[in-house]
PDB file of N, CA and C in Angstrom:
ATOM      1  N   UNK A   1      31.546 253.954 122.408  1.00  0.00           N
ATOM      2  CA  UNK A   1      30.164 253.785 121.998  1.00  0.00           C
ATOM      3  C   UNK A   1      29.297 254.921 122.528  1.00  0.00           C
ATOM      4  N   UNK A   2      28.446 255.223 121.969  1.00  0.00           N
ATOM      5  CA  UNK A   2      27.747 256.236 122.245  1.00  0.00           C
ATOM      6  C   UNK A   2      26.526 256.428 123.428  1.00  0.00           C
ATOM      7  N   UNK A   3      26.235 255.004 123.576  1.00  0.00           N
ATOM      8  CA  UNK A   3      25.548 254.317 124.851  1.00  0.00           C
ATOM      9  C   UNK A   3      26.316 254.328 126.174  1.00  0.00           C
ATOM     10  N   UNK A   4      27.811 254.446 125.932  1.00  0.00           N
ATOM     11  CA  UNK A   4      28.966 254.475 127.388  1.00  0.00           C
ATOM     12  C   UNK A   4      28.669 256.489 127.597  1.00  0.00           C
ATOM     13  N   UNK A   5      28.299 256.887 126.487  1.00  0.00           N
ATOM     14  CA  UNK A   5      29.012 258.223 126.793  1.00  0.00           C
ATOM     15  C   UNK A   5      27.575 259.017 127.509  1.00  0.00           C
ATOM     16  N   UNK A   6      26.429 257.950 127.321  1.00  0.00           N
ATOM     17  CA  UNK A   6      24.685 258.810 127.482  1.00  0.00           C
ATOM     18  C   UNK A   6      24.699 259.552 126.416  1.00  0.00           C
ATOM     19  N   UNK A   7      25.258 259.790 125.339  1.00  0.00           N
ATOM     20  CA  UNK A   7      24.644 260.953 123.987  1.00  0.00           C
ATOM     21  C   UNK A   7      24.277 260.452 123.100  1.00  0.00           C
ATOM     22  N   UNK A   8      23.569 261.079 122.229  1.00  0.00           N
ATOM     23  CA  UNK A   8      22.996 260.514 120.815  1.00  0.00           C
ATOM     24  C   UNK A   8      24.136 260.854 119.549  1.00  0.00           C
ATOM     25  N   UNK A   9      24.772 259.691 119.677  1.00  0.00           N
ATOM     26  CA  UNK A   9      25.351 259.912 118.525  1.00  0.00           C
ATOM     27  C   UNK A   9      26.679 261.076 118.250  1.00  0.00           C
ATOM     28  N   UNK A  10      26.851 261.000 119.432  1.00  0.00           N
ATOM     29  CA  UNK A  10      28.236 261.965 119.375  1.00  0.00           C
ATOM     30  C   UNK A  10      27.936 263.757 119.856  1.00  0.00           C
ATOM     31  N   UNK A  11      26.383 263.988 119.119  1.00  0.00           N
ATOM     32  CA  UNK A  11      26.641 265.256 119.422  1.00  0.00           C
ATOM     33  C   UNK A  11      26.090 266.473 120.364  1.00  0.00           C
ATOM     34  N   UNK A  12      27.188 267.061 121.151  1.00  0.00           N
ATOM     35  CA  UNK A  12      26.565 267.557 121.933  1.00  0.00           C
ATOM     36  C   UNK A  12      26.202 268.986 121.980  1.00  0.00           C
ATOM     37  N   UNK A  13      25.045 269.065 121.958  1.00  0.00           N
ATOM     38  CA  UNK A  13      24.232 270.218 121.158  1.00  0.00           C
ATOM     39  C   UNK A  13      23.333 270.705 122.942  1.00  0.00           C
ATOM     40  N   UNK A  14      23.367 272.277 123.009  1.00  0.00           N
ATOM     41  CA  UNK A  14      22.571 273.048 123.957  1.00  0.00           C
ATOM     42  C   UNK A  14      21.279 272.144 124.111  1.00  0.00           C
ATOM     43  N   UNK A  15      20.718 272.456 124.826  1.00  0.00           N
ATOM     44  CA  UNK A  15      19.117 272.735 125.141  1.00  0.00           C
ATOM     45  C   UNK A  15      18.694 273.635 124.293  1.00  0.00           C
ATOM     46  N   UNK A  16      17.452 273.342 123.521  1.00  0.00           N
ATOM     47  CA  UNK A  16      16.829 273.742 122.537  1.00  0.00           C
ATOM     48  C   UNK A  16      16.442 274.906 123.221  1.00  0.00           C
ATOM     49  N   UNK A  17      16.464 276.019 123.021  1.00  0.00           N
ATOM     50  CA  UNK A  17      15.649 277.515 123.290  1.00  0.00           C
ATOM     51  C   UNK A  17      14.062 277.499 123.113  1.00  0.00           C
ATOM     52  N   UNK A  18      13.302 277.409 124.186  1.00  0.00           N
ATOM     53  CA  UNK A  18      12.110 277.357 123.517  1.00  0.00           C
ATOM     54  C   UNK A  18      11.483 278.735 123.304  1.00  0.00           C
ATOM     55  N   UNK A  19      10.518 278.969 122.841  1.00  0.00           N
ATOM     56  CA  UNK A  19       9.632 280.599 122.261  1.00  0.00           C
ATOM     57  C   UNK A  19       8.457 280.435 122.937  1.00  0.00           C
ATOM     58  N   UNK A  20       8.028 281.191 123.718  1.00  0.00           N
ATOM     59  CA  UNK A  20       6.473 281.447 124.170  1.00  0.00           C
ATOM     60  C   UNK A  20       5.647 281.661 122.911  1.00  0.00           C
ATOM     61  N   UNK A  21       4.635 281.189 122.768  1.00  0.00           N
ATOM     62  CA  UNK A  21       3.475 281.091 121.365  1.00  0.00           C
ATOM     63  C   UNK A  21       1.911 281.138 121.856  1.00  0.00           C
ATOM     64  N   UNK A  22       1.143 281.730 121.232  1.00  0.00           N
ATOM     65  CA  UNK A  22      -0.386 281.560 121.329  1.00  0.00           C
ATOM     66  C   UNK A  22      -0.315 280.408 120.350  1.00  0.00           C
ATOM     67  N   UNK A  23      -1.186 279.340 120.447  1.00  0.00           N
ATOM     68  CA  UNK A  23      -1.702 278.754 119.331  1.00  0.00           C
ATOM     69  C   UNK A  23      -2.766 279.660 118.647  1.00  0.00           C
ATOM     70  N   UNK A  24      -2.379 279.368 117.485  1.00  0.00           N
ATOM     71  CA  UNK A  24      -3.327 279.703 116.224  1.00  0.00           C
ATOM     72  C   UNK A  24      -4.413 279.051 116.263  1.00  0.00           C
ATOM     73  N   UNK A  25      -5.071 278.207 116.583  1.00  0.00           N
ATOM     74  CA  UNK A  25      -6.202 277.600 116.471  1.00  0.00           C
ATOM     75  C   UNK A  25      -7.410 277.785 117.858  1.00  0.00           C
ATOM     76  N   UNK A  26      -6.933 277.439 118.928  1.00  0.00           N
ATOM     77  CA  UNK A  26      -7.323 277.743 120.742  1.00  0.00           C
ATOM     78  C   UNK A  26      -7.242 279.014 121.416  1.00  0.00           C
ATOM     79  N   UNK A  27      -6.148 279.602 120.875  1.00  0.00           N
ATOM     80  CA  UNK A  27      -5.939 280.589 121.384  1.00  0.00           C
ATOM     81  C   UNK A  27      -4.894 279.898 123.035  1.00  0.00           C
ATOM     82  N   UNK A  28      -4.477 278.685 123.007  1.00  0.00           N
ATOM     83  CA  UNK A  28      -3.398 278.389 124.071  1.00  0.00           C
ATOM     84  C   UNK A  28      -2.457 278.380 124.397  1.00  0.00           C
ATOM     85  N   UNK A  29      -1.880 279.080 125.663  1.00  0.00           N
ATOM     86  CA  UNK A  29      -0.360 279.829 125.705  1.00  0.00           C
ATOM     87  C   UNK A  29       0.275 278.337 125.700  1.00  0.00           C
ATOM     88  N   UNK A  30       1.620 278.331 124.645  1.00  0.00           N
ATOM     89  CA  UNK A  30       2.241 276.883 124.358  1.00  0.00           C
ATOM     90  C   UNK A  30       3.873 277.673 124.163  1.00  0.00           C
ATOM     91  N   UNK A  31       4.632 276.361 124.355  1.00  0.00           N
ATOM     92  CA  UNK A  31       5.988 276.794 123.780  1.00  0.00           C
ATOM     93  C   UNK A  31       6.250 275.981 122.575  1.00  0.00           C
ATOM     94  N   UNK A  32       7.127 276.471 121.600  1.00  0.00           N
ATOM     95  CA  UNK A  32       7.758 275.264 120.632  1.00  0.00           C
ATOM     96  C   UNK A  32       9.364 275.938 120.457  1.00  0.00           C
ATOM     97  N   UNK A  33       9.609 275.231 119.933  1.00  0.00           N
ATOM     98  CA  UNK A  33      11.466 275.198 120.127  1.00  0.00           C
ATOM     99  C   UNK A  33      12.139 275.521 118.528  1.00  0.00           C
ATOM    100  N   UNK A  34      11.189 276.494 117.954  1.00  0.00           N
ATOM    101  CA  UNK A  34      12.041 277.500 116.992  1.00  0.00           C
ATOM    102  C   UNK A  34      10.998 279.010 117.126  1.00  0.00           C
ATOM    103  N   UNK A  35      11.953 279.823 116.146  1.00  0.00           N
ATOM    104  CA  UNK A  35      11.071 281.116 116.579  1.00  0.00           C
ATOM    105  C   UNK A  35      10.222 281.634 115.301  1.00  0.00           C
ATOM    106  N   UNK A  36       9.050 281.524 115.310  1.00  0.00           N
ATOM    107  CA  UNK A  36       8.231 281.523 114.215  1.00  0.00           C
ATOM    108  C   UNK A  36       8.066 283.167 113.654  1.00  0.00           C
ATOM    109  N   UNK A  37       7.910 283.093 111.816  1.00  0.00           N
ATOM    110  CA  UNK A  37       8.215 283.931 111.689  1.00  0.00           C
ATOM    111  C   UNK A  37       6.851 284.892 111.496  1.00  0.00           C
ATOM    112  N   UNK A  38       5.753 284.343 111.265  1.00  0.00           N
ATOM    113  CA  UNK A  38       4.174 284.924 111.013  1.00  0.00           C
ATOM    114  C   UNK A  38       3.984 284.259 109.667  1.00  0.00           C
ATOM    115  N   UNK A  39       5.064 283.106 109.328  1.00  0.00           N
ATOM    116  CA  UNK A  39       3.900 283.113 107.673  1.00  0.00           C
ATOM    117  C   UNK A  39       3.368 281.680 107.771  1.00  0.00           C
ATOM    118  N   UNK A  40       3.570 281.099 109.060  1.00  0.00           N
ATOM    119  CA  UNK A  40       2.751 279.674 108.803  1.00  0.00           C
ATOM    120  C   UNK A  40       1.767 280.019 110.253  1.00  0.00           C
ATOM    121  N   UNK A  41       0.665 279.333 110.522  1.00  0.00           N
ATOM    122  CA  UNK A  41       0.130 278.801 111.962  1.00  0.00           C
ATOM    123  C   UNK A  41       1.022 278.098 112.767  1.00  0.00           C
ATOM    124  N   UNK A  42       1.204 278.654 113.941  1.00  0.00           N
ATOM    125  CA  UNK A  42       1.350 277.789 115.189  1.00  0.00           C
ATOM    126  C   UNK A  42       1.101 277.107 116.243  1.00  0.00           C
ATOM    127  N   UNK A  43       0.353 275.881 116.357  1.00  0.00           N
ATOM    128  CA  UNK A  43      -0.409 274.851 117.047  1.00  0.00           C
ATOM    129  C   UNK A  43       0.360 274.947 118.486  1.00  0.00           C
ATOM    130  N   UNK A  44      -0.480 274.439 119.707  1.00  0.00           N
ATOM    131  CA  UNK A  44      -0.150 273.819 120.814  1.00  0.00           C
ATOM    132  C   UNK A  44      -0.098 272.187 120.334  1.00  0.00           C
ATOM    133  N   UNK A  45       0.039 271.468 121.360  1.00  0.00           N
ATOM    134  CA  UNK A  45       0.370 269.889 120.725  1.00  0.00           C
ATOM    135  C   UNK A  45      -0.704 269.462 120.536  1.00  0.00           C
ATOM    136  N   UNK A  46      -2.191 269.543 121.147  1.00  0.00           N
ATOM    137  CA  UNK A  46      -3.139 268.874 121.029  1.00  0.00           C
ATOM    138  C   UNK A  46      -3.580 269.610 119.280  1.00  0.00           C
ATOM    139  N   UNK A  47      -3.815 270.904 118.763  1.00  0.00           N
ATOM    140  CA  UNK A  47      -4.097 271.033 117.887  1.00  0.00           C
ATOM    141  C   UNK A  47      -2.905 270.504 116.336  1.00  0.00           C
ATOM    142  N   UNK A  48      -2.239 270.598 116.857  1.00  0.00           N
ATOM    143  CA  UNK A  48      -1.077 269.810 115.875  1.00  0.00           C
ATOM    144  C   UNK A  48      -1.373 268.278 115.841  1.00  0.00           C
ATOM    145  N   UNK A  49      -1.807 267.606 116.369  1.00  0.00           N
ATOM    146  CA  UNK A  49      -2.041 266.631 116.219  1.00  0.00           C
ATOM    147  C   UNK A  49      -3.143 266.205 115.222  1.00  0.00           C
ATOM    148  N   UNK A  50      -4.370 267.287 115.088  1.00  0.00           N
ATOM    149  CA  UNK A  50      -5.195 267.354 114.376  1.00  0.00           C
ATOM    150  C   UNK A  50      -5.159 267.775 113.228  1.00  0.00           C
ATOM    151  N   UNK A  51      -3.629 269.046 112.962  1.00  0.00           N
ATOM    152  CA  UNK A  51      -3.567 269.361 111.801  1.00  0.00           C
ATOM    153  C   UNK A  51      -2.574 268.277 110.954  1.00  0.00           C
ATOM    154  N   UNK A  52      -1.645 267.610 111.318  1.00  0.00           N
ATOM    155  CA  UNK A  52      -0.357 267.366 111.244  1.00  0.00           C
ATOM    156  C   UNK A  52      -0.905 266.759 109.900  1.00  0.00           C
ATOM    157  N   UNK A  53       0.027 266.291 109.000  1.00  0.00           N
ATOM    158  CA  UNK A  53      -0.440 265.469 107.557  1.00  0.00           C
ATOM    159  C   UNK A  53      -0.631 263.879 108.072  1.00  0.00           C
ATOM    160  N   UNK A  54      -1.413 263.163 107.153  1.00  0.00           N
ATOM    161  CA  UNK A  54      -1.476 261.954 107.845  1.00  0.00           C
ATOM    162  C   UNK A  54      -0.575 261.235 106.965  1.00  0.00           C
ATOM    163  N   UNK A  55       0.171 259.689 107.872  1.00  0.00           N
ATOM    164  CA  UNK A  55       1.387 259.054 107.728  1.00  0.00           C
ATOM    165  C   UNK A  55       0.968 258.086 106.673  1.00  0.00           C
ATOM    166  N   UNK A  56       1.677 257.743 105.802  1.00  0.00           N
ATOM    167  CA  UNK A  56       0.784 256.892 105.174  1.00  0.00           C
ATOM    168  C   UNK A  56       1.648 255.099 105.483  1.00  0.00           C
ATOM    169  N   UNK A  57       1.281 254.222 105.953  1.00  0.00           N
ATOM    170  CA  UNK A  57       1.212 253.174 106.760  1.00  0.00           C
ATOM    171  C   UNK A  57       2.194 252.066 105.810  1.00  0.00           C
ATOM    172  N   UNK A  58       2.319 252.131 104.562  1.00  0.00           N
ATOM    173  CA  UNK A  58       3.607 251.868 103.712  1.00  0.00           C
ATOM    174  C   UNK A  58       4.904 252.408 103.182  1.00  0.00           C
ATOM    175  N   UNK A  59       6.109 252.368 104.037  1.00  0.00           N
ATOM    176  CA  UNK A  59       7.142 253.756 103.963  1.00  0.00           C
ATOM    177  C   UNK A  59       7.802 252.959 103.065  1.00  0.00           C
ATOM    178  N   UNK A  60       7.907 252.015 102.339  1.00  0.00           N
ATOM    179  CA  UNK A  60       8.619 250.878 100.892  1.00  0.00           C
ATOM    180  C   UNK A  60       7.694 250.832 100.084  1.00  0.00           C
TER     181      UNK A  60
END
């Protein structure tokens, strides 16, 4: 079981690499865990939260 072994589900995958980032919006030194290429904005968490799309509250 995957609960005896402590992993999710079998797989065991590195530590995510994180990237040093300015946010696009604050101007706040942040990390996120891919390496961006310049064609979207990159948020710290508090401004991502503000941009993020909103959920819509019926997923059926």
């Amino acid at each position: 079981m995957a609960s005896e072994r402590g992993d999710r589900g079998g797989f065991n995958r590195a530590p995510r690499e994180m990237t040093d980032v300015t946010c696009s919006e604050c101007g706040k030194q942040t990390q996120v865990p891919f390496k961006p290429d310049g064609s979207r904005p990159v948020y710290c968490q508090e401004c991502y939260q503000k941009h993020r799309p909103a959920r819509s509250s019926s997923r059926y």
